[in-house]
N, C-alpha and C. Protein backbone atom coordinates (compact mmCIF):
# COMPACT_ATOMS: atom_id res chain seq x y z
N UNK A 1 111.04 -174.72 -97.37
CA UNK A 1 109.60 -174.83 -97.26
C UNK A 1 108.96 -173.51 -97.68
N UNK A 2 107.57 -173.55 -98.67
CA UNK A 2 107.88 -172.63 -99.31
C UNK A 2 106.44 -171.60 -98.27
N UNK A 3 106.29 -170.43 -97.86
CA UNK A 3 105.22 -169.45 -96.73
C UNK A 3 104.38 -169.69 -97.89
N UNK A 4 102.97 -170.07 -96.53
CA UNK A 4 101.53 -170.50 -97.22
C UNK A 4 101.02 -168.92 -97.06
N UNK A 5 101.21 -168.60 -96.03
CA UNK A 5 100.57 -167.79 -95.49
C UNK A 5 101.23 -166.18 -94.75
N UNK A 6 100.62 -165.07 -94.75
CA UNK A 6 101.35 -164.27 -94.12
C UNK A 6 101.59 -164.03 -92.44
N UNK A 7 102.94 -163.81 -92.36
CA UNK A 7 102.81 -163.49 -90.95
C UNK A 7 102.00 -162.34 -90.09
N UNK A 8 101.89 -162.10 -88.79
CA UNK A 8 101.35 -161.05 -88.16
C UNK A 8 102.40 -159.59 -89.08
N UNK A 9 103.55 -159.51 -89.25
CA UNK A 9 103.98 -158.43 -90.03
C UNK A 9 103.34 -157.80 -90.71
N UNK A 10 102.73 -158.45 -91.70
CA UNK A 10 102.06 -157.71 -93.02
C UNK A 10 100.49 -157.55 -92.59
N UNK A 11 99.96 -157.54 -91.33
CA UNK A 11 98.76 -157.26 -91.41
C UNK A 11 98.40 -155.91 -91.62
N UNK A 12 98.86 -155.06 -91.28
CA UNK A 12 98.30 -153.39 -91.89
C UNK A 12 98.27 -153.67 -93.30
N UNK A 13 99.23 -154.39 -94.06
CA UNK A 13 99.40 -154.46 -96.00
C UNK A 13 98.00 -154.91 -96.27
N UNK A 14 97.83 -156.25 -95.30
CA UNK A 14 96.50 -157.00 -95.62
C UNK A 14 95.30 -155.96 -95.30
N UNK A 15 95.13 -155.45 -94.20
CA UNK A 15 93.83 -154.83 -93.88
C UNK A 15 93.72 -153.61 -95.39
N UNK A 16 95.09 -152.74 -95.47
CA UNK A 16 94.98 -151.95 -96.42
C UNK A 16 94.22 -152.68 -97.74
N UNK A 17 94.54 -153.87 -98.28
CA UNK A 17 94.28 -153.88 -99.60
C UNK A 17 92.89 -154.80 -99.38
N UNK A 18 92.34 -155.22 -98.62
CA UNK A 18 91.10 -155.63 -98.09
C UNK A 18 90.22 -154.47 -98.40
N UNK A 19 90.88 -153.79 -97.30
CA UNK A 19 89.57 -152.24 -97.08
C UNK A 19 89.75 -151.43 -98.72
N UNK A 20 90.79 -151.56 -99.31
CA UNK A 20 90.42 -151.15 -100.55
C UNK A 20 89.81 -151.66 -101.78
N UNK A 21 89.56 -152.60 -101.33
CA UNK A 21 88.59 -153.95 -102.36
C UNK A 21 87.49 -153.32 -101.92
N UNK A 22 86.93 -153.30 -100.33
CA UNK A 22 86.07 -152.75 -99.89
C UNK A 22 85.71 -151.73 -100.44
N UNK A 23 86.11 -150.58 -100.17
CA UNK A 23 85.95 -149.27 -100.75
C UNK A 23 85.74 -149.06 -102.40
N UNK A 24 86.45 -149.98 -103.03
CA UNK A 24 86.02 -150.37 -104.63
C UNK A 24 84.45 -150.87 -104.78
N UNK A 25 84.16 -151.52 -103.87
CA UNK A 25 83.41 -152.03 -104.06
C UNK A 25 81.91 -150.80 -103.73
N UNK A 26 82.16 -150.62 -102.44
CA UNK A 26 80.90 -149.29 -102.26
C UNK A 26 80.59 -148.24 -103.21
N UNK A 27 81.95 -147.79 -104.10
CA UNK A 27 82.00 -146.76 -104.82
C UNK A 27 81.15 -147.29 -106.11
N UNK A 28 81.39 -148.44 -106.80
CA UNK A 28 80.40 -149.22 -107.15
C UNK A 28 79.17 -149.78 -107.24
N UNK A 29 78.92 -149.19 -105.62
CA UNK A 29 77.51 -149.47 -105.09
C UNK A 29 77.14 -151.25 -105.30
N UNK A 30 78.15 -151.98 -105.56
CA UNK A 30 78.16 -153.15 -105.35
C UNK A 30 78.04 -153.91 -104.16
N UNK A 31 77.15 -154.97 -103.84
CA UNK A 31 76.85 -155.45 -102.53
C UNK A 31 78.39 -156.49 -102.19
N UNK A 32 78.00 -156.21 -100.81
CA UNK A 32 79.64 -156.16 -100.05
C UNK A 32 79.39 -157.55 -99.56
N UNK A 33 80.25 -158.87 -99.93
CA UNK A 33 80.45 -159.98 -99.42
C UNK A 33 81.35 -160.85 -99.03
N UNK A 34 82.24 -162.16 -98.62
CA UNK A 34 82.65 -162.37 -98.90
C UNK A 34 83.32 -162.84 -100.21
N UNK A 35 82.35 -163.40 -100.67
CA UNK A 35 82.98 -163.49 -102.34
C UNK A 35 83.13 -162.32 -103.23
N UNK A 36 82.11 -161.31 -102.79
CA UNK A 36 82.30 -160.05 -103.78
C UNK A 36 84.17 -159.58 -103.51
N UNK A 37 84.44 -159.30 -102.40
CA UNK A 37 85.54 -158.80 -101.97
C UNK A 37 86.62 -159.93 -103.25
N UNK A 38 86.06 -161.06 -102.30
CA UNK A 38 87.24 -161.96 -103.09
C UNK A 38 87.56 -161.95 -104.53
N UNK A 39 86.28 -161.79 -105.17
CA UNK A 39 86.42 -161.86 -106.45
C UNK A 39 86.93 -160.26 -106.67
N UNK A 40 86.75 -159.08 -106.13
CA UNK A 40 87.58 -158.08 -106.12
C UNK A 40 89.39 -158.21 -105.73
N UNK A 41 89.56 -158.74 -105.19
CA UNK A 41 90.72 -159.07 -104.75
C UNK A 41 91.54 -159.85 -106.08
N UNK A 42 90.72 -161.14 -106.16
CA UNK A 42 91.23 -161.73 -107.82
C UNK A 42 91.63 -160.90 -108.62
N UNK A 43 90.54 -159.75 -109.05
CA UNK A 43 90.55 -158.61 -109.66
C UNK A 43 91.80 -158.26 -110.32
N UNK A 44 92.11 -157.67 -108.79
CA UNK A 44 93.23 -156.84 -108.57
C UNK A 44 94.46 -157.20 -108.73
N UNK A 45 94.66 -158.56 -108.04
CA UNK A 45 96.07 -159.68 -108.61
C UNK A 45 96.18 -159.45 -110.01
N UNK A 46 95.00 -159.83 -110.85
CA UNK A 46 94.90 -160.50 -112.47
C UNK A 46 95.92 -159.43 -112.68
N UNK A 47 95.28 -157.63 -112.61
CA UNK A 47 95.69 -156.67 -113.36
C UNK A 47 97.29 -155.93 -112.34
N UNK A 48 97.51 -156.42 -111.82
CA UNK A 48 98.66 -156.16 -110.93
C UNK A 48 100.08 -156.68 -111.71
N UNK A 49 100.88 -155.98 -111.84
CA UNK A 49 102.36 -156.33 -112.46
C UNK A 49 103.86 -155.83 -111.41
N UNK A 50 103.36 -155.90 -110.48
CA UNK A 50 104.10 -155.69 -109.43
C UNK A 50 104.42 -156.93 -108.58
N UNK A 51 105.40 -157.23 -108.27
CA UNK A 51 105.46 -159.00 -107.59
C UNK A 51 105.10 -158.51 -106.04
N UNK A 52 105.28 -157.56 -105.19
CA UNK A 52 104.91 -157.22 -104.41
C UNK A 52 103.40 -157.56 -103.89
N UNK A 53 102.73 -156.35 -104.46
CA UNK A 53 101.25 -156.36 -104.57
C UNK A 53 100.52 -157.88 -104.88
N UNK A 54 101.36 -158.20 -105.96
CA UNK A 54 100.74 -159.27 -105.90
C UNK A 54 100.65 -160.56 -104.91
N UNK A 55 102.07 -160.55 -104.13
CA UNK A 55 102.23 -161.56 -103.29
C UNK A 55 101.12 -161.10 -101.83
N UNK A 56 101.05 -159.84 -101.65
CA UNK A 56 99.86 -159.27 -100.57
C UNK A 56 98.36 -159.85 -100.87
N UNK A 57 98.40 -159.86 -102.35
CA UNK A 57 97.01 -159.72 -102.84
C UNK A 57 97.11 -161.36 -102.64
N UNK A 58 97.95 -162.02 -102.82
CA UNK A 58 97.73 -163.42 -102.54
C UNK A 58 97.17 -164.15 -101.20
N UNK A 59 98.43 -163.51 -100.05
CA UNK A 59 97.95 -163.68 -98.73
C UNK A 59 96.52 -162.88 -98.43
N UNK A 60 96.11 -161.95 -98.63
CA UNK A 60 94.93 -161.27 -98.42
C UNK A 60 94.28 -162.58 -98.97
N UNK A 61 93.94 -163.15 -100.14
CA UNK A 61 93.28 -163.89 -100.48
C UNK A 61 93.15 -165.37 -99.81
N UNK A 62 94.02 -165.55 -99.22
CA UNK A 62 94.23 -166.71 -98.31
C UNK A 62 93.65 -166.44 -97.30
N UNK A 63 93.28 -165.52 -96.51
CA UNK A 63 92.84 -165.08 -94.89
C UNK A 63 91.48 -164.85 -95.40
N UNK A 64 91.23 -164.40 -97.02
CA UNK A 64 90.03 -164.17 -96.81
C UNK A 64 88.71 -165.52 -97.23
N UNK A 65 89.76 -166.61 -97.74
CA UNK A 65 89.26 -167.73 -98.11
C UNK A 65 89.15 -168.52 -96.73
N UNK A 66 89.73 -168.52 -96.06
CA UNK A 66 90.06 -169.31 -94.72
C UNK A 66 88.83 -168.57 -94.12
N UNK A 67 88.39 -167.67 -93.79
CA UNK A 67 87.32 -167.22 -92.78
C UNK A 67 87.56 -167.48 -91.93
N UNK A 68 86.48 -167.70 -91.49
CA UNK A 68 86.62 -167.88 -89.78
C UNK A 68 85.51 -168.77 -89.24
C-alpha cells in the first residue's frame, strides 16, 4: 500500500520547507496565502532534482491542501 501522507516523523522537514516557501515569499513582498504558499511549494518540487526534497515537498503539499 503505497504512504498518502507523512507521518508525525517528518514534521520539522514539513514545517522547515513550509516556513521556507514562507520566507520566499515575504522576501518577495508577495502576499502570504494559502494558495500563494502552495503554488510556492509547486514551485519548488517543479525545480527540485532531488527525490528526497521532492517527496517532502509532496507531503508538505498534501497537509497544505487538506487544511483544516
Amino acid at each position: 500500500m503505497e504512504k498518502l501522507y507523512a507521518d508525525l516523523s517528518s514534521a520539522p522537514l514539513l514545517t522547515g520547507i513550509i516556513g521556507e516557501a514562507v520566507l520566499e515569499l515575504v522576501e518577495r513582498s508577495m502576499n502570504i496565502s494559502r494558495d500563494s504558499i502552495i503554488a510556492m511549494l509547486e514551485k519548488k518540487k517543479r525545480e527540485s532534482t532531488i527525490p528526497a526534497i521532492i517527496r517532502v515537498t509532496e507531503d508538505a503539499l498534501f497537509w497544505m491542501r487538506k487544511g483544516s
